[in-house]
N, C-alpha and C. Protein backbone atom coordinates (compact mmCIF):
# COMPACT_ATOMS: atom_id res chain seq x y z
N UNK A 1 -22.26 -16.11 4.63
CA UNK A 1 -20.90 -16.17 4.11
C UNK A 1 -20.39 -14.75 3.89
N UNK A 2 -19.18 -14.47 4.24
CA UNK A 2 -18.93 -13.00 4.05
C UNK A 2 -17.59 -12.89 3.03
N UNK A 3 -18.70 -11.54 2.43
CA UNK A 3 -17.38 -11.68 0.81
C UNK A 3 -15.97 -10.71 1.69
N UNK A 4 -15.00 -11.33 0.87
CA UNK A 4 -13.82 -11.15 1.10
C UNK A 4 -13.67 -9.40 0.44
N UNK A 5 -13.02 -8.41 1.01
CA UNK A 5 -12.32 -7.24 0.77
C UNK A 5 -11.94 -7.00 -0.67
N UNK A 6 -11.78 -6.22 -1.43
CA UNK A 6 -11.27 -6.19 -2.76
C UNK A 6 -9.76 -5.51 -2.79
N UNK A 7 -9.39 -5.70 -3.16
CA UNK A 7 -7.90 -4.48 -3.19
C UNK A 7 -7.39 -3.81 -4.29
N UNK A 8 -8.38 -3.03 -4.62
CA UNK A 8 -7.97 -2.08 -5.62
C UNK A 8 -6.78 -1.95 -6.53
N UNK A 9 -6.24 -2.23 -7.10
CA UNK A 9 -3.92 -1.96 -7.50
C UNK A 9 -3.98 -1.99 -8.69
N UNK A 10 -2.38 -1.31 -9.41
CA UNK A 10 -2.75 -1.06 -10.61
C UNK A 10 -2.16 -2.86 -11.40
N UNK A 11 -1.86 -2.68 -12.21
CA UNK A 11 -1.11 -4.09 -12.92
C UNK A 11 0.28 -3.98 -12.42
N UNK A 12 1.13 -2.99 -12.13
CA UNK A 12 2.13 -3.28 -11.58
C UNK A 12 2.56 -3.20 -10.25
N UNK A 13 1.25 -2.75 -9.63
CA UNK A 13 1.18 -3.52 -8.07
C UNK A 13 0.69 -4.30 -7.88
N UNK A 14 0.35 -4.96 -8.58
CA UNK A 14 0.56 -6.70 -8.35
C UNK A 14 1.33 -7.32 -8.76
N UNK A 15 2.21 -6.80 -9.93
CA UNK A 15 3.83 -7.60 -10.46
C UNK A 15 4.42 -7.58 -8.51
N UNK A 16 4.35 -6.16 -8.32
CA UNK A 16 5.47 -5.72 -7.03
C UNK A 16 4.94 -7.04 -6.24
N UNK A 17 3.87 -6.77 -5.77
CA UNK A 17 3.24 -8.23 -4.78
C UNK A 17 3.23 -9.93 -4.93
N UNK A 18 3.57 -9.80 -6.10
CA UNK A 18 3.85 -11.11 -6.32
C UNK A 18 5.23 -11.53 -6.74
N UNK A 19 5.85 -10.70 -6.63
CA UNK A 19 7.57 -10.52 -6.47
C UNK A 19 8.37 -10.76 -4.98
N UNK A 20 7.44 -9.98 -4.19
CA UNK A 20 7.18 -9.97 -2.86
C UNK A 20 7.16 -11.40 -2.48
N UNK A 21 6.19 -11.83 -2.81
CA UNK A 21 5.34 -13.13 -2.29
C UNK A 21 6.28 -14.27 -2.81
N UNK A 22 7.19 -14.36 -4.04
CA UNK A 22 8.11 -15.28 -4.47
C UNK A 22 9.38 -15.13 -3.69
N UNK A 23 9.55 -13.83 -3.82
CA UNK A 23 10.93 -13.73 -2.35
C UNK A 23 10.74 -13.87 -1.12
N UNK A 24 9.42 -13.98 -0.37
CA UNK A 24 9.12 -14.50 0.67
C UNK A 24 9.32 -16.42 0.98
N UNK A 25 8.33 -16.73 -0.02
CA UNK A 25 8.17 -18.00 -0.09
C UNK A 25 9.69 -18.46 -0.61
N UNK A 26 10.03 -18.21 -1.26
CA UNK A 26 11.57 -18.95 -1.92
C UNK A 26 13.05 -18.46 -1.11
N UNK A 27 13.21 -17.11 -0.53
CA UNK A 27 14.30 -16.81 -0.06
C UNK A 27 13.80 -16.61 1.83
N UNK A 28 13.06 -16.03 1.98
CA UNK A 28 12.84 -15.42 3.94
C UNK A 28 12.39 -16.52 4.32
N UNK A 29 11.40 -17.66 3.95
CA UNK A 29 11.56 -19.14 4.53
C UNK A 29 12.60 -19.32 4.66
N UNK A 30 13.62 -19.98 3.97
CA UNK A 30 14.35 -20.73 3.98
C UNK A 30 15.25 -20.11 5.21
N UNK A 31 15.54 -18.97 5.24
CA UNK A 31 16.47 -18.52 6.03
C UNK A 31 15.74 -18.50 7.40
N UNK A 32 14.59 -18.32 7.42
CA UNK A 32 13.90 -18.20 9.03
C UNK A 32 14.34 -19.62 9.17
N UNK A 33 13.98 -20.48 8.76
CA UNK A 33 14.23 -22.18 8.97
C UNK A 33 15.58 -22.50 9.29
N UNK A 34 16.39 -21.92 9.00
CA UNK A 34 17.77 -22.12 8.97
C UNK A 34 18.02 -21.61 10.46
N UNK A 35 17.85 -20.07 10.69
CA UNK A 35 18.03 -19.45 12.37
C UNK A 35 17.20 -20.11 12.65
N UNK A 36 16.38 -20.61 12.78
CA UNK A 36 15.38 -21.60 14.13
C UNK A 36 16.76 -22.53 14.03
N UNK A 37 16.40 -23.59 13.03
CA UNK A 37 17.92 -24.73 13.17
C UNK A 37 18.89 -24.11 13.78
N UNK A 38 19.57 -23.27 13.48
CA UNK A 38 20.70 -22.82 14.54
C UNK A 38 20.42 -22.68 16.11
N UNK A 39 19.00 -21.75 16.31
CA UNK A 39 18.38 -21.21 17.53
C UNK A 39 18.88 -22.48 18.98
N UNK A 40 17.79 -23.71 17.78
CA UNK A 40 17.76 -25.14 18.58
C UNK A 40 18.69 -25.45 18.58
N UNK A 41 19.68 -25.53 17.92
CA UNK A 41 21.25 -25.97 18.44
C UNK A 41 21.93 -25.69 19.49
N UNK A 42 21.95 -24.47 20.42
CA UNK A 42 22.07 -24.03 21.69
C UNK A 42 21.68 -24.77 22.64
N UNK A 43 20.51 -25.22 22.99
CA UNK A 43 20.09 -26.16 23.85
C UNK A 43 18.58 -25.62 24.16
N UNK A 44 18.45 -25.49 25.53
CA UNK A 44 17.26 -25.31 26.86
C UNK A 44 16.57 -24.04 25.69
N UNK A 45 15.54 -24.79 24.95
CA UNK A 45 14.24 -23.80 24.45
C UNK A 45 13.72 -22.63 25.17
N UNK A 46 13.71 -23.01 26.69
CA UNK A 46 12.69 -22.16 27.31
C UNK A 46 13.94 -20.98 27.47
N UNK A 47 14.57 -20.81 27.87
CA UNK A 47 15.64 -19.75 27.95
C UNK A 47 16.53 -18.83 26.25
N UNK A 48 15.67 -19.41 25.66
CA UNK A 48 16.89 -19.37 24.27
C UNK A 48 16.40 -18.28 23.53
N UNK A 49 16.40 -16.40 23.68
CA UNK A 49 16.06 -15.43 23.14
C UNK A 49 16.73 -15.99 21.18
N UNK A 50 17.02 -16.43 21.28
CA UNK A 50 17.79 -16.60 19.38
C UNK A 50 16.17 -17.11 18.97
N UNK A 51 16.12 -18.57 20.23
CA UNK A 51 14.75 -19.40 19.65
C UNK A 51 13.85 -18.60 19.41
N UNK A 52 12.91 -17.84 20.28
CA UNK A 52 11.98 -16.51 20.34
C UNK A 52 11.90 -16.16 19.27
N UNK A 53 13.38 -15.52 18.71
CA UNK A 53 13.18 -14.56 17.86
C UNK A 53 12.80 -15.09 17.03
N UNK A 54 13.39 -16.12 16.62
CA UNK A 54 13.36 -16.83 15.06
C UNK A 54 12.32 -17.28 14.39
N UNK A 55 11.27 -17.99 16.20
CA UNK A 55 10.07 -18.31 15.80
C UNK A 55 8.98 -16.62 15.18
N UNK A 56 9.15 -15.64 16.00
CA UNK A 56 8.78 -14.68 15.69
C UNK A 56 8.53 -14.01 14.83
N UNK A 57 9.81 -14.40 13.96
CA UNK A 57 10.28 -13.69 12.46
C UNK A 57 9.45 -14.34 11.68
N UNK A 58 9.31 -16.07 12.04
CA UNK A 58 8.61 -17.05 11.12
C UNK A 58 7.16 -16.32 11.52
N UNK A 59 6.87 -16.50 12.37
CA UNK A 59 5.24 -15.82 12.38
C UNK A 59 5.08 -15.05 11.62
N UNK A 60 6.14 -13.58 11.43
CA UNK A 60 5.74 -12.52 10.27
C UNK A 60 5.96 -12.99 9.26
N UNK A 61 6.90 -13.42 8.44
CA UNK A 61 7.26 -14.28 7.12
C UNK A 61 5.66 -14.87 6.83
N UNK A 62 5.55 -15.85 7.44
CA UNK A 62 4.26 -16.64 7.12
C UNK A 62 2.67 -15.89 7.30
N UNK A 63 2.65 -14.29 8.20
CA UNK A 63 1.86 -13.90 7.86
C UNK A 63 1.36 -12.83 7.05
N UNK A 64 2.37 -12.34 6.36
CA UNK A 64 2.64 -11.89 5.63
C UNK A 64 2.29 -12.41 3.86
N UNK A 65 2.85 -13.61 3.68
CA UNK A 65 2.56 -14.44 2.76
C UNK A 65 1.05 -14.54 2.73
N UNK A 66 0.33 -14.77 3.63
CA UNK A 66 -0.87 -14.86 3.96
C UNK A 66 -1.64 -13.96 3.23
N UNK A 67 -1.25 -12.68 3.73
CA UNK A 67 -1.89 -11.69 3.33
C UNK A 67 -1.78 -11.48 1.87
N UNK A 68 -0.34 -11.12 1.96
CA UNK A 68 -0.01 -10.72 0.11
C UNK A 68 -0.98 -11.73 -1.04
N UNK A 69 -1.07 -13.48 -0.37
CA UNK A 69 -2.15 -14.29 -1.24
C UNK A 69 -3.38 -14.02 -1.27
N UNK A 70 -3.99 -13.24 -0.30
CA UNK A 70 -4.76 -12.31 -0.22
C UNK A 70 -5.12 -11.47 -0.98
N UNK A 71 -4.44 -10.26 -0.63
CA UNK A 71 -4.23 -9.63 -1.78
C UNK A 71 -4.80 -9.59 -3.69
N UNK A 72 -3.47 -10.98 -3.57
CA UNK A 72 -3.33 -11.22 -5.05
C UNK A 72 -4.78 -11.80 -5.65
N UNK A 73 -5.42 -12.45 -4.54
CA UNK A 73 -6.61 -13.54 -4.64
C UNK A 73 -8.00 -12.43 -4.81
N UNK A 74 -7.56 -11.34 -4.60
CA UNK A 74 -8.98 -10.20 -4.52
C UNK A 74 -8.79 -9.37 -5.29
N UNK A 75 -7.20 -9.10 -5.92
CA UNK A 75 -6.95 -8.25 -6.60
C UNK A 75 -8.27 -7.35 -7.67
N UNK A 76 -8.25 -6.23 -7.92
CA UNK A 76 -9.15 -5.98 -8.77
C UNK A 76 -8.31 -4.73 -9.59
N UNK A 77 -7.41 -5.08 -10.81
CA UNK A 77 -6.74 -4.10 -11.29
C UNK A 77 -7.48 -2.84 -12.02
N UNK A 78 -6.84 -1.74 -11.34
CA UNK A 78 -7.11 -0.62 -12.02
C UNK A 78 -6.95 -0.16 -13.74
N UNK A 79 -7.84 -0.11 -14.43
CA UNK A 79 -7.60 0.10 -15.60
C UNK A 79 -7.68 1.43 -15.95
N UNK A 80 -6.86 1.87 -16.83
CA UNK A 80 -6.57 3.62 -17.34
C UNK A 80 -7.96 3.84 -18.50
N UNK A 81 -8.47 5.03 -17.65
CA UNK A 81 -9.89 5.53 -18.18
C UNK A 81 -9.43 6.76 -19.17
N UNK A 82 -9.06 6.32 -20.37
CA UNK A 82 -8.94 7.21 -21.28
C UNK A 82 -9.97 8.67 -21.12
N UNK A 83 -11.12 8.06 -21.30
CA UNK A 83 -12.12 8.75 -21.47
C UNK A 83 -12.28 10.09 -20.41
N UNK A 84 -12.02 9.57 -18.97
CA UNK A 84 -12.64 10.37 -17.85
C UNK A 84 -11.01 10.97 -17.77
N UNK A 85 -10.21 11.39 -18.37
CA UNK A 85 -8.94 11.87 -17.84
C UNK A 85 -8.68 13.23 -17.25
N UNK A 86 -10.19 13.97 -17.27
CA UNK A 86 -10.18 14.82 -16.86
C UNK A 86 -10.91 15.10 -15.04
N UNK A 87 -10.86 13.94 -15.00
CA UNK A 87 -11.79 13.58 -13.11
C UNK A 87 -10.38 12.66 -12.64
N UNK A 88 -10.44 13.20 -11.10
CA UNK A 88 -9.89 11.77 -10.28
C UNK A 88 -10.46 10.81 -10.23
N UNK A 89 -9.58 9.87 -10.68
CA UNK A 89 -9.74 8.41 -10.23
C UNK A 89 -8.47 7.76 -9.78
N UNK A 90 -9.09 6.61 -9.23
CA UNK A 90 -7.94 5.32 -9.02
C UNK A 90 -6.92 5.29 -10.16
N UNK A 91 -5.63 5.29 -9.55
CA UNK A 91 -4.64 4.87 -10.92
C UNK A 91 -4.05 6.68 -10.89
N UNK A 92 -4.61 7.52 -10.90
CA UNK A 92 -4.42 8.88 -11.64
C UNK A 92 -3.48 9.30 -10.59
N UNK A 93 -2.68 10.28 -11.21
CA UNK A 93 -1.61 11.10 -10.66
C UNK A 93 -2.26 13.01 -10.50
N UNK A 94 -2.36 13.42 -9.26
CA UNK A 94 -3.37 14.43 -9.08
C UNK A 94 -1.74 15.61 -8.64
N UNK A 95 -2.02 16.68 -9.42
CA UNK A 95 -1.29 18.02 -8.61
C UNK A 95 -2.46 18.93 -8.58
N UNK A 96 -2.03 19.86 -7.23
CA UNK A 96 -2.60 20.43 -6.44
C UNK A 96 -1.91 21.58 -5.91
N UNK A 97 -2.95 22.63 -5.45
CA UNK A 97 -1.56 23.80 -4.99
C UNK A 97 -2.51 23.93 -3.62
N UNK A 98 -1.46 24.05 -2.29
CA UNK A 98 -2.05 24.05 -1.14
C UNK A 98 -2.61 25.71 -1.16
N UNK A 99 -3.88 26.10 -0.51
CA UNK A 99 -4.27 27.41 -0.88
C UNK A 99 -4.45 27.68 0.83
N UNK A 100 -3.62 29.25 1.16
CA UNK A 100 -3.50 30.14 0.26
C UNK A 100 -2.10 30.36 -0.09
N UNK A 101 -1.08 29.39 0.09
CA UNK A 101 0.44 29.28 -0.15
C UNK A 101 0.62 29.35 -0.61
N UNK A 102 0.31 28.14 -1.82
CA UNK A 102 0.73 27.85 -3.11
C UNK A 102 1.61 26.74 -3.41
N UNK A 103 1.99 26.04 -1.98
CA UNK A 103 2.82 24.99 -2.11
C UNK A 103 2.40 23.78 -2.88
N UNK A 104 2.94 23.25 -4.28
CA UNK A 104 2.09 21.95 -5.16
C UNK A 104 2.76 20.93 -4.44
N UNK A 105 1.70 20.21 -4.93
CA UNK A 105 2.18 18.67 -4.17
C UNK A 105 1.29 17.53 -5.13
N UNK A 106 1.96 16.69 -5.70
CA UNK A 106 1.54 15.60 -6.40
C UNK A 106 1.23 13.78 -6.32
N UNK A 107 0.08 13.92 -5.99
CA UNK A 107 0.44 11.90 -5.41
C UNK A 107 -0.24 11.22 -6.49
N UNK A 108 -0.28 9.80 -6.49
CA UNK A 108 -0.74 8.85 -7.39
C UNK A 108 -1.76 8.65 -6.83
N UNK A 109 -3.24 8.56 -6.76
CA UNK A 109 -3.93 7.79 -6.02
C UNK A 109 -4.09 6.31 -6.11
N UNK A 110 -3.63 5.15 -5.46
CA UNK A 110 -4.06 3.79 -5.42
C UNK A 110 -4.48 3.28 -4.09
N UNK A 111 -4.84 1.94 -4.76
CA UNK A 111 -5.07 1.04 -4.06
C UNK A 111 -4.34 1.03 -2.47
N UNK A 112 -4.94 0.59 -1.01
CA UNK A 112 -4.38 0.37 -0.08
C UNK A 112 -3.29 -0.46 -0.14
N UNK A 113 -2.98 -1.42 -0.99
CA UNK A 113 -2.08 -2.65 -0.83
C UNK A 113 -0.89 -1.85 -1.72
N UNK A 114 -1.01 -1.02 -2.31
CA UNK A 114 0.41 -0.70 -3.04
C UNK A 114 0.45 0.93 -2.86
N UNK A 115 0.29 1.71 -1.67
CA UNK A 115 0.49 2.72 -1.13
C UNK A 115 1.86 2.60 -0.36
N UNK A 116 2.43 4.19 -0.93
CA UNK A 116 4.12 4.38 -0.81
C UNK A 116 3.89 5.42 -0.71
N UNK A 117 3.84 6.58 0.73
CA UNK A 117 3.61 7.75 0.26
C UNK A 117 4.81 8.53 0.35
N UNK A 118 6.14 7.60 0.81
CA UNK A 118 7.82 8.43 0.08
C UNK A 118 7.41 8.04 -1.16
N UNK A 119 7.03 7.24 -2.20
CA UNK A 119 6.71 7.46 -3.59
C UNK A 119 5.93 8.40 -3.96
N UNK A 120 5.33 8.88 -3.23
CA UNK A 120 3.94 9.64 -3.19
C UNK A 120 2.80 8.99 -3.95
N UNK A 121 3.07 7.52 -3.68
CA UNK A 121 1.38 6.67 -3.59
C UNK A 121 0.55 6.54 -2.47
N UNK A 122 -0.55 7.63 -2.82
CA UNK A 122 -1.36 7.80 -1.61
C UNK A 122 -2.89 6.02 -2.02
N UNK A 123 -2.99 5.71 -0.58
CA UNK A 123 -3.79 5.06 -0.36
C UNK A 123 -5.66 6.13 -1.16
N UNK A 124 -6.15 5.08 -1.55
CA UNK A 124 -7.47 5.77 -2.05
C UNK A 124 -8.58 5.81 -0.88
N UNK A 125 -8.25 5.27 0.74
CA UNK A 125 -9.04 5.13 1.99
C UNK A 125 -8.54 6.72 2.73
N UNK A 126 -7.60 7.15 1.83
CA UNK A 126 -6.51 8.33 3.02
C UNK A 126 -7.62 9.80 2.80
N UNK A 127 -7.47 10.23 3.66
CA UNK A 127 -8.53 11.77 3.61
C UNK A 127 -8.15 12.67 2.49
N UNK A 128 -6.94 12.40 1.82
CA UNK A 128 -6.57 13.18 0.96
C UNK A 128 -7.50 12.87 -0.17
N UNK A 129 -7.05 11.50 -0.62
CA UNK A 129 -7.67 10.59 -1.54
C UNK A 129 -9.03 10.56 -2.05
N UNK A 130 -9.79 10.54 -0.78
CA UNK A 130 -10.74 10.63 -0.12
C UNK A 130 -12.06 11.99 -0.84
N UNK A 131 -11.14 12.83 -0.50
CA UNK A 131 -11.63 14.12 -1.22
C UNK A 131 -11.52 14.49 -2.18
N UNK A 132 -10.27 14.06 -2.65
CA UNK A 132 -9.78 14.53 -4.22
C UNK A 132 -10.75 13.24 -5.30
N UNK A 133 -10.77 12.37 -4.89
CA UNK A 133 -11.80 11.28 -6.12
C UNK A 133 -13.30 12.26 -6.55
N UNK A 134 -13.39 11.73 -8.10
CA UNK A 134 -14.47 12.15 -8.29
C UNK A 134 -13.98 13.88 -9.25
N UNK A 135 -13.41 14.82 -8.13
CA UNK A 135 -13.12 15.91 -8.13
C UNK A 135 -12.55 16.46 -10.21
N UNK A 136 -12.52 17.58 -10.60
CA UNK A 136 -11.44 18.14 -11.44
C UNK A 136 -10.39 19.24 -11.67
N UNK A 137 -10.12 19.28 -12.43
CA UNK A 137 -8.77 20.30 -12.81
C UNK A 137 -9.77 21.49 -12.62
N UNK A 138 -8.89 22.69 -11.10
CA UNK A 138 -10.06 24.02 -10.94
C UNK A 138 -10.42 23.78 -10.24
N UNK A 139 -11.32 22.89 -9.12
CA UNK A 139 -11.79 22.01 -8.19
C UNK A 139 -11.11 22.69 -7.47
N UNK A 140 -11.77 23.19 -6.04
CA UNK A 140 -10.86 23.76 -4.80
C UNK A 140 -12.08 22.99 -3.96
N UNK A 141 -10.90 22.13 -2.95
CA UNK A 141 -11.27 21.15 -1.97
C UNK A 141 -11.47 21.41 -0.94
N UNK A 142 -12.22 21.10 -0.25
CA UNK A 142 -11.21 21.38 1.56
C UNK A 142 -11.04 20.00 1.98
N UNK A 143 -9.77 19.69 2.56
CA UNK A 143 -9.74 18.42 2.85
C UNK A 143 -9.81 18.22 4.07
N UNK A 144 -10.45 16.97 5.09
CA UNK A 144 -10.26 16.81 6.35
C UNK A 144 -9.39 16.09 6.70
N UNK A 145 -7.98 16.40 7.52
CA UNK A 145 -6.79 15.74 7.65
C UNK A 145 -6.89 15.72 9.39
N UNK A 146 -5.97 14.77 9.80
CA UNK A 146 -6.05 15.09 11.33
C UNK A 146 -4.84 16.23 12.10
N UNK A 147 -4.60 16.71 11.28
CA UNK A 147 -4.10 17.87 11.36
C UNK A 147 -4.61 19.33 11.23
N UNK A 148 -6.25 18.71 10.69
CA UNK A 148 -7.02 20.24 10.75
C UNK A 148 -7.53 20.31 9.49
N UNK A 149 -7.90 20.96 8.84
CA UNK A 149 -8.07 21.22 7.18
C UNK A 149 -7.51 21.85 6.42
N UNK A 150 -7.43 21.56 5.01
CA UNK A 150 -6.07 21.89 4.14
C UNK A 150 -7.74 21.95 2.73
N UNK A 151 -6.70 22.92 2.35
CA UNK A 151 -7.96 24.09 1.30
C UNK A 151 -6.45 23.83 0.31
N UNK A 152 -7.09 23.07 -0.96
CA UNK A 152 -6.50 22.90 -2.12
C UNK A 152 -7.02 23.15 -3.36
N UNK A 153 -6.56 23.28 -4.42
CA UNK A 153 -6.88 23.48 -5.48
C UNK A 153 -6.13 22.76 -7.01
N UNK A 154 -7.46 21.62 -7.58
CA UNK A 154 -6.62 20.82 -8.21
C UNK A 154 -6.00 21.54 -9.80
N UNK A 155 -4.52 20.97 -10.10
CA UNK A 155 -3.78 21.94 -11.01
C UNK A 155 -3.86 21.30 -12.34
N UNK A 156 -3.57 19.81 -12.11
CA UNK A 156 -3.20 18.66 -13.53
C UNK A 156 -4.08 17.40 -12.72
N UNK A 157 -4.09 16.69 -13.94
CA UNK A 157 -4.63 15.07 -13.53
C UNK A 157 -3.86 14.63 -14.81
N UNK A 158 -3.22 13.49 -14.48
CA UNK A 158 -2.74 12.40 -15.19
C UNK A 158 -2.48 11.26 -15.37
């Protein structure tokens, strides 16, 4: 039997995902159902790009849902480690100064399922992530990116 994936997130990435998952199920059904009904109103199925699409859309809608129950069903929320606030972890907000520039740059580290990195929520699987866990404030990294390596130095954790 093979155990199912865990998905790391904090408590309010799983509010977001299950917000998700109610506006899926309650509002993007209904409307995929509705363009199919229209689609089939045209006539000849086999010719009918509206039909295609609609079924298409329903495929993502519904697999999507899939997943997000997923998700929610493995969830394993991140809890705030008073104690260790001075190490990366999951949940923590890391600045950094790119060396020898100096350019800072600040991400959240989480979970894969609630990674935004225009929020600057970095995934905890990402090479950044990757390197910086564990790490502290003073800590000079080298990170392996596929862009080459990036030599940092951590500034704050929060």
């Amino acid at each position: 039997m093979a155990t199912e994936k865990v998905y790391p997130m904090t408590q309010a990435g799983k509010e977001k995902l299950e917000q998700e998952l109610e506006y899926l199920k309650t509002v993007r059904r209904k409307e995929v159902v509705e363009r199919i009904k229209i689609a089939r109103s045209f006539g000849d199925l086999s010719e009918n790009s509206e039909y295609d699409s609609a079924k298409e859309e329903q495929a993502f809608v519904e697999g999507r849902i899939s997943t997000i129950e997923t998700m929610i069903r493995n969830a394993e929320i991140i809890e705030e480690d008073e104690q260790n606030s001075d190490t990366v972890t999951l949940g923590k907000t890391v600045t950094f100064i790119e060396l020898p520039d100096g350019d800072e740059e600040s991400y959240t580290i989480v979970g894969s399922a609630e990674a935004d990195p225009f929020e600057g929520k970095i995934s905890n699987d990402s090479p950044i992530a990757k390197s910086l866990l564990g790490r502290k404030i003073g800590d000079k990294v080298t990170v392996q990116t596929p862009g080459g390596e990036l030599n940092v130095k951590i500034t704050e954790i929060k």
